[in-house]
Structure formats: structure tokens, C-alpha cells
C-alpha atoms as a PDB file:
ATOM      1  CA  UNK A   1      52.222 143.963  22.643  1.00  0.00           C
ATOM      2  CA  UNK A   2      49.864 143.699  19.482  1.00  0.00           C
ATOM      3  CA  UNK A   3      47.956 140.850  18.288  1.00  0.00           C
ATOM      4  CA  UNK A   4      45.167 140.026  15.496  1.00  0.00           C
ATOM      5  CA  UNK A   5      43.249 137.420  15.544  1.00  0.00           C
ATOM      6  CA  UNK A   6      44.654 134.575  14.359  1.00  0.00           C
ATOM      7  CA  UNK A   7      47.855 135.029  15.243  1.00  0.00           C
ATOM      8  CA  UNK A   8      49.647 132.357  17.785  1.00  0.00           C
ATOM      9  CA  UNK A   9      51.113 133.164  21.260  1.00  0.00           C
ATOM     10  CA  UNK A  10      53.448 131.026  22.947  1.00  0.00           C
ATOM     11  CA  UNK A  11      53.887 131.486  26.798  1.00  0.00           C
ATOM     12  CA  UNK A  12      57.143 129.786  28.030  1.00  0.00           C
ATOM     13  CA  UNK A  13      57.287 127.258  30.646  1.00  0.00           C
ATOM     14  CA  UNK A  14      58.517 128.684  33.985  1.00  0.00           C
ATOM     15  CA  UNK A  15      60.304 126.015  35.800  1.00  0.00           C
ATOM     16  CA  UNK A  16      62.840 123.330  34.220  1.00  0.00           C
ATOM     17  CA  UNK A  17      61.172 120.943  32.062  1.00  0.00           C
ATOM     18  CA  UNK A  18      57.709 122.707  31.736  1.00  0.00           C
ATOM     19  CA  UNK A  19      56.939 122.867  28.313  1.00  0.00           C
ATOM     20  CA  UNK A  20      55.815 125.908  26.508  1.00  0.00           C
ATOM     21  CA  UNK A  21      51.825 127.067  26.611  1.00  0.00           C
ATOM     22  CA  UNK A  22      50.936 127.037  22.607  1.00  0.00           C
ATOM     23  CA  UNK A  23      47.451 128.929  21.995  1.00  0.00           C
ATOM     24  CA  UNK A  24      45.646 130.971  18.701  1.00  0.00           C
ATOM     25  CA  UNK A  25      44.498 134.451  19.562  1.00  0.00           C
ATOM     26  CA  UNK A  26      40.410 134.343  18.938  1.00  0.00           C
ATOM     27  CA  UNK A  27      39.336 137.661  19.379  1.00  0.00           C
ATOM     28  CA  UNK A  28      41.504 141.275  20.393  1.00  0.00           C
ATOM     29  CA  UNK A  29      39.650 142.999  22.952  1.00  0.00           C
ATOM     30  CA  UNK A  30      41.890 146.109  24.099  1.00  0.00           C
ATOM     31  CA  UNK A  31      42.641 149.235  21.481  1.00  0.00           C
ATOM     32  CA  UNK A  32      44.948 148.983  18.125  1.00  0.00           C
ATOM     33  CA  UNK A  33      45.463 145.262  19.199  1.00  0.00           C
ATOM     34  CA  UNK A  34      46.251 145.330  22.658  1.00  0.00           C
ATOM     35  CA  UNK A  35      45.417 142.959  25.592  1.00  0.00           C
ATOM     36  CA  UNK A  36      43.041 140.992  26.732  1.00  0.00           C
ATOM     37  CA  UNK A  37      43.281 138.173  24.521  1.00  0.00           C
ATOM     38  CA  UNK A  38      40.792 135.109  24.038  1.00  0.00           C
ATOM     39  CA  UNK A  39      43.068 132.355  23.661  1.00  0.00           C
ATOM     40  CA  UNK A  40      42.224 128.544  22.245  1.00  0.00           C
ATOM     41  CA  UNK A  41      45.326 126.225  24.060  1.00  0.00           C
ATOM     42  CA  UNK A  42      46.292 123.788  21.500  1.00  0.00           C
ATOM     43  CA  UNK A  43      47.063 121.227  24.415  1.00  0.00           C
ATOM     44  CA  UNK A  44      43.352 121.115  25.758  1.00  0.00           C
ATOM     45  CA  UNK A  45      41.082 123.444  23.859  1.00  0.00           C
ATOM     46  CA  UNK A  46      40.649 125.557  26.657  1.00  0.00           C
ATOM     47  CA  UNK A  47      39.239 129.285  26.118  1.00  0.00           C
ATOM     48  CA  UNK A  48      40.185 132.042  28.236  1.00  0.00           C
ATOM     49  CA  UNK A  49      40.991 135.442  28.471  1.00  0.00           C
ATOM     50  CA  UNK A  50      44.883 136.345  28.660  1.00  0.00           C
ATOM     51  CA  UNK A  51      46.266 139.485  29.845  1.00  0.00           C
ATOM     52  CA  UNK A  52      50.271 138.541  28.819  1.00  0.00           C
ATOM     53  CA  UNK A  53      53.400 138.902  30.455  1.00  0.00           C
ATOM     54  CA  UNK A  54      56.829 139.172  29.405  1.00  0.00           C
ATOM     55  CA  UNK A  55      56.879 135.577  28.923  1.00  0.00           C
ATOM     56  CA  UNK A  56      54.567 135.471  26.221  1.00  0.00           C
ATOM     57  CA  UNK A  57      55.706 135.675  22.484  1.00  0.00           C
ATOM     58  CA  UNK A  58      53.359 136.539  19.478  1.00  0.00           C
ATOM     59  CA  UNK A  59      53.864 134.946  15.911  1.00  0.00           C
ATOM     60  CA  UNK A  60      52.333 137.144  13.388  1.00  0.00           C
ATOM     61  CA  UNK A  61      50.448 135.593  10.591  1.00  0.00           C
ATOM     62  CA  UNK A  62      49.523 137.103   7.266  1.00  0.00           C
ATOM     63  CA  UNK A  63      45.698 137.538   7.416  1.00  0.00           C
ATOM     64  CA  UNK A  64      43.183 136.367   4.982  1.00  0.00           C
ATOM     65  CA  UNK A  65      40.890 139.286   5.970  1.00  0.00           C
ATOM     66  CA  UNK A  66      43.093 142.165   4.968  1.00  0.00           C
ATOM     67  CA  UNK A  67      42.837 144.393   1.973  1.00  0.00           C
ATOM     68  CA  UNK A  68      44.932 142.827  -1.491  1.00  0.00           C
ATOM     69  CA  UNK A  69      48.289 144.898  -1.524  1.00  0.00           C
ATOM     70  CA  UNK A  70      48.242 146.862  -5.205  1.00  0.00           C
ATOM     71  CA  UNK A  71      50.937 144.067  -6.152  1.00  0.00           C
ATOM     72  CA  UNK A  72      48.009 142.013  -5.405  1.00  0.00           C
ATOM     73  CA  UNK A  73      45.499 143.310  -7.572  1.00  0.00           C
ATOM     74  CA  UNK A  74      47.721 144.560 -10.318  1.00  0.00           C
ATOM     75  CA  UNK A  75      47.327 142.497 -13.455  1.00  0.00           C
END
């Protein structure tokens, strides 16, 4: 599993009826985008540190930070 901050990770719920956990990844603290996670919930605001599990699901989001593409900068 490989994150960058920014991107949003979505834990499903584990019994019938629990909703989904909905949080934006922070900060990457393992190697080449790897786990542990620090994690703002969207239902709370909670921080915390997230080693996932199979249950969790990362949405990828084009980042603001990267370098322009040469399609980009070409003029």
C-alpha cells in the first residue's frame, strides 16, 4: 500500500450497518509511501497514526506539489 499526503483512505465498516471510516492522509511516515499514516477522520477531526489493513482503500489525488509534466510547461 502507497499513499501521499493528501490522498483519502476509506476503512470499511466491519459489522452490518457500520458506516465507512473517511480520513485525509497528513503525513507518510514509512519508505516510498508506505505505512504508518497520520490520518485527519472527517467524522470527528481526530489525528492518529494508522497502520492499514486490508480493509482500508486509498484514493489517489493529483498533487499540487509535484513537478509540471512537459505538457505542462510546453507553450
Amino acid at each position: 500500500m502507497r499513499a501521499a499526503a493528501g490522498d483519502r483512505i476509506i476503512i470499511k465498516g466491519h459489522h452490518v450497518g457500520e458506516p465507512d471510516r473517511d480520513g485525509r492522509i497528513l503525513e507518510v511516515h514509512g519508505d516510498a509511501g508506505g505505512p504508518p499514516y497520520l490520518v485527519r477522520w472527517e467524522e470527528d477531526g481526530h489525528e492518529g497514526l494508522l497502520f492499514p489493513g486490508s480493509d482500508a482503500v486509498i484514493h489517489h489525488f493529483e498533487h499540487h506539489d509535484a513537478p509540471p509534466t512537459p505538457s505542462e510547461t510546453a507553450t
